[in-house]
C-alpha atoms as a PDB file:
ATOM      1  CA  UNK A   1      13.889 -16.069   4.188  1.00  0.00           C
ATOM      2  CA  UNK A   2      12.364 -19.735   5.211  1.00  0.00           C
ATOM      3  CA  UNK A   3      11.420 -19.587   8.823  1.00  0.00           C
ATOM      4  CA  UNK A   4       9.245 -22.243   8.916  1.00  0.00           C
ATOM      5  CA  UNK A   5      12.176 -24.645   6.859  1.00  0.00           C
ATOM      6  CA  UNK A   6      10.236 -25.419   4.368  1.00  0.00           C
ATOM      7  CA  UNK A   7      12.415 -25.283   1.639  1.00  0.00           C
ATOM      8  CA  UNK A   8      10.181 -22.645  -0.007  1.00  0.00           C
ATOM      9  CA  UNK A   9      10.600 -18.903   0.299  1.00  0.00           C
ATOM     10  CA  UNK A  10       8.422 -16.749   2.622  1.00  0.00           C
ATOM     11  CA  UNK A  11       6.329 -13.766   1.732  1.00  0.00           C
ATOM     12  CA  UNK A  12       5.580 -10.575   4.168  1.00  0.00           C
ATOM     13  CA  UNK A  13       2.670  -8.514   2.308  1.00  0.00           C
ATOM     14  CA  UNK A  14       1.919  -4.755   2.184  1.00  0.00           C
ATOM     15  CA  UNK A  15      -0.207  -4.506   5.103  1.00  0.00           C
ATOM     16  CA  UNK A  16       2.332  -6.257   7.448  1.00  0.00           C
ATOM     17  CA  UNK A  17       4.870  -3.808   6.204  1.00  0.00           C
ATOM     18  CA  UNK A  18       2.717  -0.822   6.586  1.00  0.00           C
ATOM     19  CA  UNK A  19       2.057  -1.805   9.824  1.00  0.00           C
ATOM     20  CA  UNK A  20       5.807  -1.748  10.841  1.00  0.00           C
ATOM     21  CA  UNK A  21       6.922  -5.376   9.754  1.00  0.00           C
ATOM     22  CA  UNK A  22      10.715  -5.663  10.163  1.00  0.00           C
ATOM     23  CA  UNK A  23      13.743  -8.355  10.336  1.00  0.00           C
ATOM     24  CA  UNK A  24      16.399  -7.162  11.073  1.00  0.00           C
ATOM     25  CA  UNK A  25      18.473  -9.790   9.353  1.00  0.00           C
ATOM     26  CA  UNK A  26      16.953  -8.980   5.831  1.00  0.00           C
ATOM     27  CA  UNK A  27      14.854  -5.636   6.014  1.00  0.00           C
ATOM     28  CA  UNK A  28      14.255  -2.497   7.970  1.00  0.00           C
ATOM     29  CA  UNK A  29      13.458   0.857   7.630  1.00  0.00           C
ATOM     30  CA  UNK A  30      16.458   3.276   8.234  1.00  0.00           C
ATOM     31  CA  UNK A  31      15.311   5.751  10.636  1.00  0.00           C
ATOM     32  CA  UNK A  32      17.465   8.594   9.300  1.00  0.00           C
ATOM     33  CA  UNK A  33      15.671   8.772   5.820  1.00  0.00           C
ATOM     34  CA  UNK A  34      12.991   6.671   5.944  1.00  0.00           C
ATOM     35  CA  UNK A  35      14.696   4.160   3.082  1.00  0.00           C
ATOM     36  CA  UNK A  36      14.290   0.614   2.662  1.00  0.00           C
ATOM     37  CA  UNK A  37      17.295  -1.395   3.216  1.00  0.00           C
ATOM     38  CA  UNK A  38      16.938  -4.843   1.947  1.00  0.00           C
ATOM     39  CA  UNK A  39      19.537  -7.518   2.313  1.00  0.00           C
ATOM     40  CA  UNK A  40      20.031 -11.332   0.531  1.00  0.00           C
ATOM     41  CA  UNK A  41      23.034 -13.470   1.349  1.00  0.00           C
ATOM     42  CA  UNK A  42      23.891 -16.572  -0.699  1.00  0.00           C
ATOM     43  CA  UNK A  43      22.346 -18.548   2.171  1.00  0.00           C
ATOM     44  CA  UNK A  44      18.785 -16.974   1.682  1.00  0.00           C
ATOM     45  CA  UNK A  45      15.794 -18.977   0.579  1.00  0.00           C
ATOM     46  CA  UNK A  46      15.645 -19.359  -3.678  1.00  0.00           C
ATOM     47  CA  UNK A  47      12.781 -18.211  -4.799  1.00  0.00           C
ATOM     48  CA  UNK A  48      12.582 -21.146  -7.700  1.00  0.00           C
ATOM     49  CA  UNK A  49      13.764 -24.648  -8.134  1.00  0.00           C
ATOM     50  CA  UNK A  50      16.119 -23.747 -11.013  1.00  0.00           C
ATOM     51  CA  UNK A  51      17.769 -20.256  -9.324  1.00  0.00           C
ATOM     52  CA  UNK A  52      21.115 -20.688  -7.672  1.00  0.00           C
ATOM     53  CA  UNK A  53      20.688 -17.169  -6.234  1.00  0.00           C
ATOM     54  CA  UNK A  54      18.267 -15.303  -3.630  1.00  0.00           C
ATOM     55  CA  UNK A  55      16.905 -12.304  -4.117  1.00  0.00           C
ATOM     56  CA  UNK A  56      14.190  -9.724  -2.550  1.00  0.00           C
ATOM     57  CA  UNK A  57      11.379  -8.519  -3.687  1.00  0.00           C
ATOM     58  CA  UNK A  58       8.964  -5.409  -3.415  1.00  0.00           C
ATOM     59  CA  UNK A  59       5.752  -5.580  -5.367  1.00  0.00           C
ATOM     60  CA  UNK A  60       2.003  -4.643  -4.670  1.00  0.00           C
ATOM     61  CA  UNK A  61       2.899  -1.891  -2.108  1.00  0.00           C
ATOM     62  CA  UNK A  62       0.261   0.785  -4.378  1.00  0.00           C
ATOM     63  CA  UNK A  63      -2.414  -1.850  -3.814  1.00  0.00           C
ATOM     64  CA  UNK A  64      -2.706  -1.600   0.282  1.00  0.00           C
ATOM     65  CA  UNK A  65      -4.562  -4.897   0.866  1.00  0.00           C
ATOM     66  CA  UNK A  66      -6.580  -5.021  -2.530  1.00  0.00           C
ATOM     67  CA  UNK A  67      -5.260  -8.250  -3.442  1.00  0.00           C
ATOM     68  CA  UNK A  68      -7.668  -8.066  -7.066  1.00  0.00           C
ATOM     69  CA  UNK A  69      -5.185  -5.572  -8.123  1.00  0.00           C
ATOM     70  CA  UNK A  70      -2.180  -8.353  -9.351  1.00  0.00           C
ATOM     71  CA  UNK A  71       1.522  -8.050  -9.165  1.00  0.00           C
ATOM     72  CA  UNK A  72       1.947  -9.931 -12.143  1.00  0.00           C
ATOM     73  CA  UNK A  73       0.478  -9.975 -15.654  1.00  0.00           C
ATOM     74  CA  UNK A  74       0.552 -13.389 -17.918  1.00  0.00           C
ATOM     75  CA  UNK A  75       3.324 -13.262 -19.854  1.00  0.00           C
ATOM     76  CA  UNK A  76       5.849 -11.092 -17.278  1.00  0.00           C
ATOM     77  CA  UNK A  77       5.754  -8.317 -14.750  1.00  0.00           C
ATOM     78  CA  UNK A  78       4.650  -5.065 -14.825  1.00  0.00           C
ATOM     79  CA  UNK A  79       7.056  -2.956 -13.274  1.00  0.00           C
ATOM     80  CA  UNK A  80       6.994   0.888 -12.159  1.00  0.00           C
ATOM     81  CA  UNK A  81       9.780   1.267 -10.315  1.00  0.00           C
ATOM     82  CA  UNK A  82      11.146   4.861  -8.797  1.00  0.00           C
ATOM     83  CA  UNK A  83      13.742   5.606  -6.913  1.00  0.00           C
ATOM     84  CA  UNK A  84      17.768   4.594  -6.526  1.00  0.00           C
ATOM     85  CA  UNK A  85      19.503   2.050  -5.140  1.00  0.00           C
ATOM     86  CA  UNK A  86      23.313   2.097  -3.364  1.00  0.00           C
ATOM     87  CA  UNK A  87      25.031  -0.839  -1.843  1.00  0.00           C
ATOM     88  CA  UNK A  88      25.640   0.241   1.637  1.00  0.00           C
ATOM     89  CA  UNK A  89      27.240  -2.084   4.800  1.00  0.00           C
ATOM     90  CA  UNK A  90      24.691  -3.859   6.898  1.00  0.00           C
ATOM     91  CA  UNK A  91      24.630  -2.523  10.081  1.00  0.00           C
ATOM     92  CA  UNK A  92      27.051  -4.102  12.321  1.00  0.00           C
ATOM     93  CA  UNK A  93      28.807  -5.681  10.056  1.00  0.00           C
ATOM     94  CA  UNK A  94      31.945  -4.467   7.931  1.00  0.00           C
ATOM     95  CA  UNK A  95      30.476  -6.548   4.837  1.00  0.00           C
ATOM     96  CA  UNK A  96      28.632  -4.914   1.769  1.00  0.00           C
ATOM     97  CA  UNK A  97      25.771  -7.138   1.462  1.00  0.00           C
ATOM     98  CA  UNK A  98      22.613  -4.643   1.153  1.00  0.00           C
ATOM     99  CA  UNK A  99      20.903  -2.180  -1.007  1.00  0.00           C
ATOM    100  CA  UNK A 100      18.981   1.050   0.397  1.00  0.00           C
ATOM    101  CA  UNK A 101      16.191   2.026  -1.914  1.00  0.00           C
ATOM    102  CA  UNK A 102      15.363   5.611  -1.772  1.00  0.00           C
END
């Protein structure tokens, strides 16, 4: 997302999302199992000057707040992800276009 129009992606952290953080035209919570639904459309913000695509993101949810502990190492990312993804339709709308983490 780009709210403020900048032309540069925006960034919600971990304590905004632990404290209930939600749009609901690229994230929520579904209340039934407590997933993650995240959503991109080709409209979204690009998250680099040489992407044609958009994308979201979860990293640094373990660290709650202590930004010393990074979310990325020189040389790449360190990733530990869990869990499964399905594409599932957006509420209200009869078009696949999200992802539900579990």
């Amino acid at each position: 997302m780009d709210d403020d129009g900048d032309g540069i992606y925006d960034s919600v952290y971990e304590n905004e999302l632990a404290s209930g953080w939600t749009d609901p035209r690229f994230f929520l919570t579904d209340p039934a199992t407590g997933g993650m639904v995240f959503r991109t459309t080709p409209a979204g913000a690009r998250t680099s000057a040489n992407t044609h695509y958009t994308r979201s993101e979860l990293r640094g949810m373990l660290r709650h707040g202590d930004e010393t502990i990074p979310t990325r190492l020189d040389g790449g990312y360190a990733n530990a992800t869990t869990g499964s993804f399905r594409p599932l339709r957006w509420p209200h709308s009869r078009r696949q276009g999200a992802w539900m983490a579990y």
